[in-house]
C-alpha atoms as a PDB file:
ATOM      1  CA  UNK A   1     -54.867 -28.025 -42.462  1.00  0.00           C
ATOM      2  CA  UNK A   2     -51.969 -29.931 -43.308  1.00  0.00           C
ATOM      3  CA  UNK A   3     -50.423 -33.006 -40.961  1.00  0.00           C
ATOM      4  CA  UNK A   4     -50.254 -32.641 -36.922  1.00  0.00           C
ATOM      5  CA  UNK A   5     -46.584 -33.721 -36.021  1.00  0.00           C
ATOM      6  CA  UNK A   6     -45.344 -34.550 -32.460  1.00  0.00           C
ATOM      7  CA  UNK A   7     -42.921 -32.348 -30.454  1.00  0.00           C
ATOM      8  CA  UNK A   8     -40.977 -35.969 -31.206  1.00  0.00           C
ATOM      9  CA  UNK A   9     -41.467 -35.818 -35.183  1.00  0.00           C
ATOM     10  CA  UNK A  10     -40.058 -32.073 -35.441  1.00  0.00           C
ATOM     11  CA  UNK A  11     -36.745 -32.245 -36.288  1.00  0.00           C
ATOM     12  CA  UNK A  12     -33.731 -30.400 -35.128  1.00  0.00           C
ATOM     13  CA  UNK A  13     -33.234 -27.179 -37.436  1.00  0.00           C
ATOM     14  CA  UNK A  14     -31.485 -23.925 -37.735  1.00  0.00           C
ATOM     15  CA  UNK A  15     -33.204 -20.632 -37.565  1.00  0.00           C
ATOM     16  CA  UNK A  16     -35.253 -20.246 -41.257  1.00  0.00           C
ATOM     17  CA  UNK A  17     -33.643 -17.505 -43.688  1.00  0.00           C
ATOM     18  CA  UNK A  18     -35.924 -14.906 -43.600  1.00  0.00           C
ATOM     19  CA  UNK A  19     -37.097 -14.397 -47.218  1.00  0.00           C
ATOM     20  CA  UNK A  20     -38.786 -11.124 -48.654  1.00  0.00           C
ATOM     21  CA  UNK A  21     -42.872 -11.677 -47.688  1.00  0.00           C
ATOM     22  CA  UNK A  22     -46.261 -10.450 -49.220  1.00  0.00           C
ATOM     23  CA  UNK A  23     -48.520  -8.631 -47.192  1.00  0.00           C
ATOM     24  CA  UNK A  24     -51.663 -11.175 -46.045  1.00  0.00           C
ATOM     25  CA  UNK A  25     -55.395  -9.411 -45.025  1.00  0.00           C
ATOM     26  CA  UNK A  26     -57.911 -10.466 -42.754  1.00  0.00           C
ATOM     27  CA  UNK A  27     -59.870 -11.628 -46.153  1.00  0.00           C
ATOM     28  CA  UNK A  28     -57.137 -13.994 -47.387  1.00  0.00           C
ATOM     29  CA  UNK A  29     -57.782 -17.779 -47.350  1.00  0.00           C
ATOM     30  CA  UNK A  30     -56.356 -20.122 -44.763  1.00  0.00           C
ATOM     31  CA  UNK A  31     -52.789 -20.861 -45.511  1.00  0.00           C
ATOM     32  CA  UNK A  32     -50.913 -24.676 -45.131  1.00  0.00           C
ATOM     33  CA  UNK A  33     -49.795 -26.002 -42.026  1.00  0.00           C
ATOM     34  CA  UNK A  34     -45.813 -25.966 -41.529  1.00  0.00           C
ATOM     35  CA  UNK A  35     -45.494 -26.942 -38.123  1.00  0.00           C
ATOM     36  CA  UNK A  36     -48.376 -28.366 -36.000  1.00  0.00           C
ATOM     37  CA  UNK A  37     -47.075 -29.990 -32.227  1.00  0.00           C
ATOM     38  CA  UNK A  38     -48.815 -31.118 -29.059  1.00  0.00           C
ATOM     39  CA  UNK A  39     -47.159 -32.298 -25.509  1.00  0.00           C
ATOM     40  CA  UNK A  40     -45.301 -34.890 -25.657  1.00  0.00           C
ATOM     41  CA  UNK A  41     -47.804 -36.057 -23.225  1.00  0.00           C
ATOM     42  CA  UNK A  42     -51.156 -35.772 -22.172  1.00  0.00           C
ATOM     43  CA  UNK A  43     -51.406 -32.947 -19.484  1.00  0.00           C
ATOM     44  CA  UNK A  44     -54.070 -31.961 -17.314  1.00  0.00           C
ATOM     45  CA  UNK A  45     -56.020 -28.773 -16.837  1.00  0.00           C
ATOM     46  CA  UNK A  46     -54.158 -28.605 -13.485  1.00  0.00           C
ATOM     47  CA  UNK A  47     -51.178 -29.128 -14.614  1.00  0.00           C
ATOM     48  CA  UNK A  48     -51.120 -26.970 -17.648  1.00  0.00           C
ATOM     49  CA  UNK A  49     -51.913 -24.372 -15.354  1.00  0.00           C
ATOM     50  CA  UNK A  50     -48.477 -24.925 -13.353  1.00  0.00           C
ATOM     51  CA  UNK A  51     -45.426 -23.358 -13.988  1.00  0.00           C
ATOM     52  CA  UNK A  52     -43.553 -26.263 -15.792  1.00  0.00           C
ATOM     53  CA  UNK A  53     -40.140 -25.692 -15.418  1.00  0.00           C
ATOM     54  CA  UNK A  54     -39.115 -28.812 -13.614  1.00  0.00           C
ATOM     55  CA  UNK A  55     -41.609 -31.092 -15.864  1.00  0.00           C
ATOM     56  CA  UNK A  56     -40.949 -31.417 -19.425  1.00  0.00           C
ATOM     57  CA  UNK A  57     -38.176 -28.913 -19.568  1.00  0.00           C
ATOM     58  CA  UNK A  58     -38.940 -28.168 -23.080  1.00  0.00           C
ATOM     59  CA  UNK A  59     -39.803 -25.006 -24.343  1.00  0.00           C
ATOM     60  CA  UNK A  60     -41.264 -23.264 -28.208  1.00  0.00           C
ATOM     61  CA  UNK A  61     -38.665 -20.411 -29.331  1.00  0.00           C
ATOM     62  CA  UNK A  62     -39.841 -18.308 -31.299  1.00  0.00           C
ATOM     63  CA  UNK A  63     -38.902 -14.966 -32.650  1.00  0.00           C
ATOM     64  CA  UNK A  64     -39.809 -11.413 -32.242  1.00  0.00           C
ATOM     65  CA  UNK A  65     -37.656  -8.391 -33.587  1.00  0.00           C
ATOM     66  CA  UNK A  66     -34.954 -10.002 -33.983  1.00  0.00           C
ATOM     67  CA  UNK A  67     -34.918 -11.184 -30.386  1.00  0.00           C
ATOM     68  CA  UNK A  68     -35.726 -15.096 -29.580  1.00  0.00           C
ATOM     69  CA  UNK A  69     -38.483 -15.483 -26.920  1.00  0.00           C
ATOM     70  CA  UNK A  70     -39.841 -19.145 -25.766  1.00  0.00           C
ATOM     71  CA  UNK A  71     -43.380 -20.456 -24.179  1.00  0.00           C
ATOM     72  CA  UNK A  72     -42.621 -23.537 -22.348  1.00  0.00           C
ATOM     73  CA  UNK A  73     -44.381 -26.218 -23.995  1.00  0.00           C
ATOM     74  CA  UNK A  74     -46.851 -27.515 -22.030  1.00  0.00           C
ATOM     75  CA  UNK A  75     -48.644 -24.180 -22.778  1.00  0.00           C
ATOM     76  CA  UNK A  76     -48.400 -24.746 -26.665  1.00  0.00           C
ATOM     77  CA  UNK A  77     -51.168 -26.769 -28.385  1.00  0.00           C
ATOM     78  CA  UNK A  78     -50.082 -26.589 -31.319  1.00  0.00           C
ATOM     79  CA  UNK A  79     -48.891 -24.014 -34.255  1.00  0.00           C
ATOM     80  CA  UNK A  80     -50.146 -23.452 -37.235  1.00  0.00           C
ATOM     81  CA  UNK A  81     -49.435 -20.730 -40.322  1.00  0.00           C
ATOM     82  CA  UNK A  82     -51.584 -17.451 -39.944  1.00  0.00           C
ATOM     83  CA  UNK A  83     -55.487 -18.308 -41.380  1.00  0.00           C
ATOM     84  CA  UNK A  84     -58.180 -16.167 -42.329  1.00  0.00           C
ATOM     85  CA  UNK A  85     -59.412 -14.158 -39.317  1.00  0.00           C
ATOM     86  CA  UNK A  86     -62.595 -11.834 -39.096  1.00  0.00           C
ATOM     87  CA  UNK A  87     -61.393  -8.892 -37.326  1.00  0.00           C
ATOM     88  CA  UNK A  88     -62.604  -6.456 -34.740  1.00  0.00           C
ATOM     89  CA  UNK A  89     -62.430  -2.888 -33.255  1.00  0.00           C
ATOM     90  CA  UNK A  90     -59.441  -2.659 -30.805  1.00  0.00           C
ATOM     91  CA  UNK A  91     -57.745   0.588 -30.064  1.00  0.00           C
ATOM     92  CA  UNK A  92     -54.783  -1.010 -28.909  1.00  0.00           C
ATOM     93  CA  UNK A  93     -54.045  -3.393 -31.515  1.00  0.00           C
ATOM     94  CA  UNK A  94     -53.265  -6.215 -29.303  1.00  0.00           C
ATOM     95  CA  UNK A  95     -56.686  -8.129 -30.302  1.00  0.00           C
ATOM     96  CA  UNK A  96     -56.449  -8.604 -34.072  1.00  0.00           C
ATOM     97  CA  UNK A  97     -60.257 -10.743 -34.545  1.00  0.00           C
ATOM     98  CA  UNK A  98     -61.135 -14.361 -34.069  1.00  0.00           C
ATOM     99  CA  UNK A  99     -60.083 -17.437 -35.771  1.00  0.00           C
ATOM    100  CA  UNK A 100     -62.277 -20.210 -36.278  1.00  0.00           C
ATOM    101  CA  UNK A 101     -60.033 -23.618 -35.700  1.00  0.00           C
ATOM    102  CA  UNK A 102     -61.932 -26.875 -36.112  1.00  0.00           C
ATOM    103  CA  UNK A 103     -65.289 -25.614 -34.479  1.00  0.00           C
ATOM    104  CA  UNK A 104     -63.608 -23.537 -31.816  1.00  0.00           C
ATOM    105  CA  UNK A 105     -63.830 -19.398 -31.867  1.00  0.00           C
ATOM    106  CA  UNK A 106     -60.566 -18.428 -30.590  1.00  0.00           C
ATOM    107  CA  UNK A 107     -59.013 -14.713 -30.071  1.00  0.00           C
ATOM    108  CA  UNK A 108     -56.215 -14.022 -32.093  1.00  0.00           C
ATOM    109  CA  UNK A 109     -53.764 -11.349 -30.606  1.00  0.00           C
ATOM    110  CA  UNK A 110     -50.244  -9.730 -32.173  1.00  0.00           C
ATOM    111  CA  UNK A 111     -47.732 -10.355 -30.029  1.00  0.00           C
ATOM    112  CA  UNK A 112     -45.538  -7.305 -31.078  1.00  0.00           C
ATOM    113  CA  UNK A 113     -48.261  -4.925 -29.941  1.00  0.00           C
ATOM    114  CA  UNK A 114     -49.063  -7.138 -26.368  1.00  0.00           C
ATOM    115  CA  UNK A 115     -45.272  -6.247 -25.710  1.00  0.00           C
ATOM    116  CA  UNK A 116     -45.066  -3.121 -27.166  1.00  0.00           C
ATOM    117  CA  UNK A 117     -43.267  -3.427 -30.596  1.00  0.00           C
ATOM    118  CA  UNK A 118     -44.225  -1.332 -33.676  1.00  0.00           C
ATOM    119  CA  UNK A 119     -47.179  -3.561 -35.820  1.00  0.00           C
ATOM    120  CA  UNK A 120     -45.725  -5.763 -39.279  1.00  0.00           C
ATOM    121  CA  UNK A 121     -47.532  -6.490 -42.234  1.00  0.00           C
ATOM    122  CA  UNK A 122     -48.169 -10.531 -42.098  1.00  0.00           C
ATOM    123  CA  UNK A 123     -47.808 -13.075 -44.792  1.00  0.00           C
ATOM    124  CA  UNK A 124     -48.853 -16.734 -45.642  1.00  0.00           C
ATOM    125  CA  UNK A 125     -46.017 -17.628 -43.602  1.00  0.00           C
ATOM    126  CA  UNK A 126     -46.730 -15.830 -40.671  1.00  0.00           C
ATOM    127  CA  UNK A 127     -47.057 -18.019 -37.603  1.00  0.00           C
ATOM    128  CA  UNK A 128     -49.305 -18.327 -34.956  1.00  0.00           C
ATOM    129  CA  UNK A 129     -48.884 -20.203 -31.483  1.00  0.00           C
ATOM    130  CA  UNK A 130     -52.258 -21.806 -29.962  1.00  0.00           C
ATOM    131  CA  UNK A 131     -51.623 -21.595 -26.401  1.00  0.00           C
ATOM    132  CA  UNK A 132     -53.614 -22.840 -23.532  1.00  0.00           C
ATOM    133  CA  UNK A 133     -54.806 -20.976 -20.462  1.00  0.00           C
ATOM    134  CA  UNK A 134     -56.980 -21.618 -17.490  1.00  0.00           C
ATOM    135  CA  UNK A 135     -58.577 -24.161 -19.840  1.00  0.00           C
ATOM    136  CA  UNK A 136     -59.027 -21.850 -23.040  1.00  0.00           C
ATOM    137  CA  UNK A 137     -57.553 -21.754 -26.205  1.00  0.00           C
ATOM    138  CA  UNK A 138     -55.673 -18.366 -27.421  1.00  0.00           C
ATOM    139  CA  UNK A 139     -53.837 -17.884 -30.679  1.00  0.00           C
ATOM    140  CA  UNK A 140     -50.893 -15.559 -30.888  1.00  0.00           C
ATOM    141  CA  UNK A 141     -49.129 -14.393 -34.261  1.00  0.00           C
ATOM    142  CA  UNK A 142     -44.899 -14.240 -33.607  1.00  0.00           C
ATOM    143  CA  UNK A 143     -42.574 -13.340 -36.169  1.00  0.00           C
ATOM    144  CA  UNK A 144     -41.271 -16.248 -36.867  1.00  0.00           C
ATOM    145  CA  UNK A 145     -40.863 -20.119 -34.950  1.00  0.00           C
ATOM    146  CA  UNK A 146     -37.815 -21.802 -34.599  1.00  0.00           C
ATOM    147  CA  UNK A 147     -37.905 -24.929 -32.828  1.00  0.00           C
ATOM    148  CA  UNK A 148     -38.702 -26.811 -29.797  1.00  0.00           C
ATOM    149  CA  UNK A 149     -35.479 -26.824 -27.638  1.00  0.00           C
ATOM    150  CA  UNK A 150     -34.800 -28.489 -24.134  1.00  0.00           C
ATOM    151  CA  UNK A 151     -34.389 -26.299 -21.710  1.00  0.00           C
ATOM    152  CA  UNK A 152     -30.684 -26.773 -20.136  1.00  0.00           C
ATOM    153  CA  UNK A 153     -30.372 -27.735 -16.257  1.00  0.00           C
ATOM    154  CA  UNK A 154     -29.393 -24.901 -14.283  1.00  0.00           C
ATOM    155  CA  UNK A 155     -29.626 -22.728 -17.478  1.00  0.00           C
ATOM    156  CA  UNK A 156     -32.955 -20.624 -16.097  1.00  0.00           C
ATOM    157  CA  UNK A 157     -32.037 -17.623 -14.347  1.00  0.00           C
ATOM    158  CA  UNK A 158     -34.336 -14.743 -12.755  1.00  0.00           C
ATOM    159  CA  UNK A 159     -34.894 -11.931 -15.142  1.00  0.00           C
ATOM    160  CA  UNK A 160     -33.218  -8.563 -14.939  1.00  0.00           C
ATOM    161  CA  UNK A 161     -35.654  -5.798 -12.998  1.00  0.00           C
ATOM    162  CA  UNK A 162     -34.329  -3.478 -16.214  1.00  0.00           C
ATOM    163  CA  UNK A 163     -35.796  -5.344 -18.935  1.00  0.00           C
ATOM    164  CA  UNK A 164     -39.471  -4.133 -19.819  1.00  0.00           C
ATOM    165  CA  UNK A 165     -40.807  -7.536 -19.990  1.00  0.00           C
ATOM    166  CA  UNK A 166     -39.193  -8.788 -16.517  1.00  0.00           C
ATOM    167  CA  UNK A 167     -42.629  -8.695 -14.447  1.00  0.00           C
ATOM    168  CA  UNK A 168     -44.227 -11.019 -17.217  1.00  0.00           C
ATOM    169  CA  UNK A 169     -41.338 -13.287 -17.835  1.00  0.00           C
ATOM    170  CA  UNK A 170     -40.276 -16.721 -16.082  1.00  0.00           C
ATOM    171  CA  UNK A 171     -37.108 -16.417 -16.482  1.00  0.00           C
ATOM    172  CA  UNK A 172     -33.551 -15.949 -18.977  1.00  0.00           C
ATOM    173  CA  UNK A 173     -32.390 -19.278 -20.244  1.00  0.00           C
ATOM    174  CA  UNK A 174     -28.769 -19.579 -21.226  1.00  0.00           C
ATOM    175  CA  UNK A 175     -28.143 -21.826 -24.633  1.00  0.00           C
ATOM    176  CA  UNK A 176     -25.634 -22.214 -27.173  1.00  0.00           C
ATOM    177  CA  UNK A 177     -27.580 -19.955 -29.729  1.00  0.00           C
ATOM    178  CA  UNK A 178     -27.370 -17.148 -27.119  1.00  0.00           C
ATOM    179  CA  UNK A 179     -30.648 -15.618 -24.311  1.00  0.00           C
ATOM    180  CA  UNK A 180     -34.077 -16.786 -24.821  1.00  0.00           C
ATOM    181  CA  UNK A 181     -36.573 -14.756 -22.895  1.00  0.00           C
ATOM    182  CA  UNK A 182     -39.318 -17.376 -21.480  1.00  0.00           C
ATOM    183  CA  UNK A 183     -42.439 -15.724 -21.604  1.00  0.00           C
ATOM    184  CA  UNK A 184     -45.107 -16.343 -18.338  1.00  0.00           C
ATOM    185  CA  UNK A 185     -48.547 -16.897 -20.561  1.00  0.00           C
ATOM    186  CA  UNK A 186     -50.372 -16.164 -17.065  1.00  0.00           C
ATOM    187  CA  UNK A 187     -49.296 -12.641 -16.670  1.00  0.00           C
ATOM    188  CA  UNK A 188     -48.332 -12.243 -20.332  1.00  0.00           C
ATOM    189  CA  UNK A 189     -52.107 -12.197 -21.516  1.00  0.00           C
ATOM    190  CA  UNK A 190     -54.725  -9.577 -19.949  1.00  0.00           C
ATOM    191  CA  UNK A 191     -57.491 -11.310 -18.374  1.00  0.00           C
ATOM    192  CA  UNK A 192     -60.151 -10.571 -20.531  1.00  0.00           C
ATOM    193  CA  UNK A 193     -58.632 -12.070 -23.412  1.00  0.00           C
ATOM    194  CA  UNK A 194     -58.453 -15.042 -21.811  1.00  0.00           C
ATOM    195  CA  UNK A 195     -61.830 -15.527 -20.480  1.00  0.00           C
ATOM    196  CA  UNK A 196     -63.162 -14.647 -24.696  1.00  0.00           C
ATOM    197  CA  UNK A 197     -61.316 -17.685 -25.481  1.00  0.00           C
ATOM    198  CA  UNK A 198     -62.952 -20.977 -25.936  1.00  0.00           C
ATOM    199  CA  UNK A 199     -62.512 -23.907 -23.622  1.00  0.00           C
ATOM    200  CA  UNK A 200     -60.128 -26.468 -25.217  1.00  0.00           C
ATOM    201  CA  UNK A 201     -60.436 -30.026 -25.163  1.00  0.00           C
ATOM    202  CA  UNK A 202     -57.173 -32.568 -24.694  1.00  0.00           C
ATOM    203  CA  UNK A 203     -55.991 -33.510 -27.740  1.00  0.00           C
ATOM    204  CA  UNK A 204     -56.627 -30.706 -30.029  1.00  0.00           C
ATOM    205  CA  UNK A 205     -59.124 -27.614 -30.583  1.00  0.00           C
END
């Protein structure tokens, strides 16, 4: 794994060119580290668990069909490029296998397919977002990561009831770069993914 870098240390960037990509399998090795953030401070197993739009008002964009999408960070442990994962059965294709990160199993799950989109090939770049939950660890493969932005006061606004995703959303942030959907982890993931995950320690996995 490469260096761990602070939500502090990443700096400001525009939106990566997206390049052409070979496919990555299950059986392919672990790839580098580009980006790898915590909290800027510690938080509690309570207070993970809150929704944290008044505390850190930071939030993880990220990118899915085109579309940018944010988890507010105090869910994010860290991210990390796509590693090797053993896979299993799943008819739906939301549950992809389990990664093994520094001694801790942890389900890996496609985001596309959780929300509906049609499945992509990955690649060595291929992120994934460790999230936190109810004090487990889930990772989550996006399309693509751009940044950690601040979320702008008075910029959160309810979702509209016509958008598929309203029900599991906390709301429609306003920025300069245009809507960012901000994605509620607690009704985004199905509980029994969830409860496979393992419990995650402050700090790191």
């Amino acid at each position: 794994m490469g260096a761990r870098r602070t939500p502090e240390e990443t700096p400001a960037k525009a939106p990566a060119k997206r390049k052409p990509r070979a496919a990555v399998r299950p059986s392919d090795p672990p790839a580098e580290v580009p980006l790898d953030l915590e909290a800027a401070s510690a938080v509690s197993e309570a207070s993970a668990d809150a929704v944290p739009l008044i505390g850190s008002g930071r939030m993880v964009v990220f990118y899915l069909e085109g579309q940018r999408y944010a988890f507010p960070i105090d869910r994010v442990q860290e991210i990390q490029q796509i590693v090797a994962y053993t896979g299993v059965p799943d008819p739906s294709g939301v549950v992809l296998g389990m990664v093994t990160l520094r001694g801790s199993v942890v389900p890996l799950l496609d985001l596309r397919s959780l929300v509906g989109l049609p499945r992509r090939d990955f690649t060595l770049e291929t992120p994934m977002i460790i999230c936190r939950h109810s004090g487990s660890l889930v990772a989550i493969v996006v399309d693509e990561v751009e940044d950690v932005s601040a979320l702008p006061p008075g910029s959160l606004q309810a979702p509209s009831k016509l958008h598929s995703l309203a029900d599991r959303m906390l709301g429609v942030c306003r920025t300069e770069g245009g809507l960012v959907f901000l994605l509620d982890l607690a009704r985004l993931l199905p509980a029994e993914f969830v409860a496979a995950a393992s419990p995650g320690t402050e700090g790191g996995l």
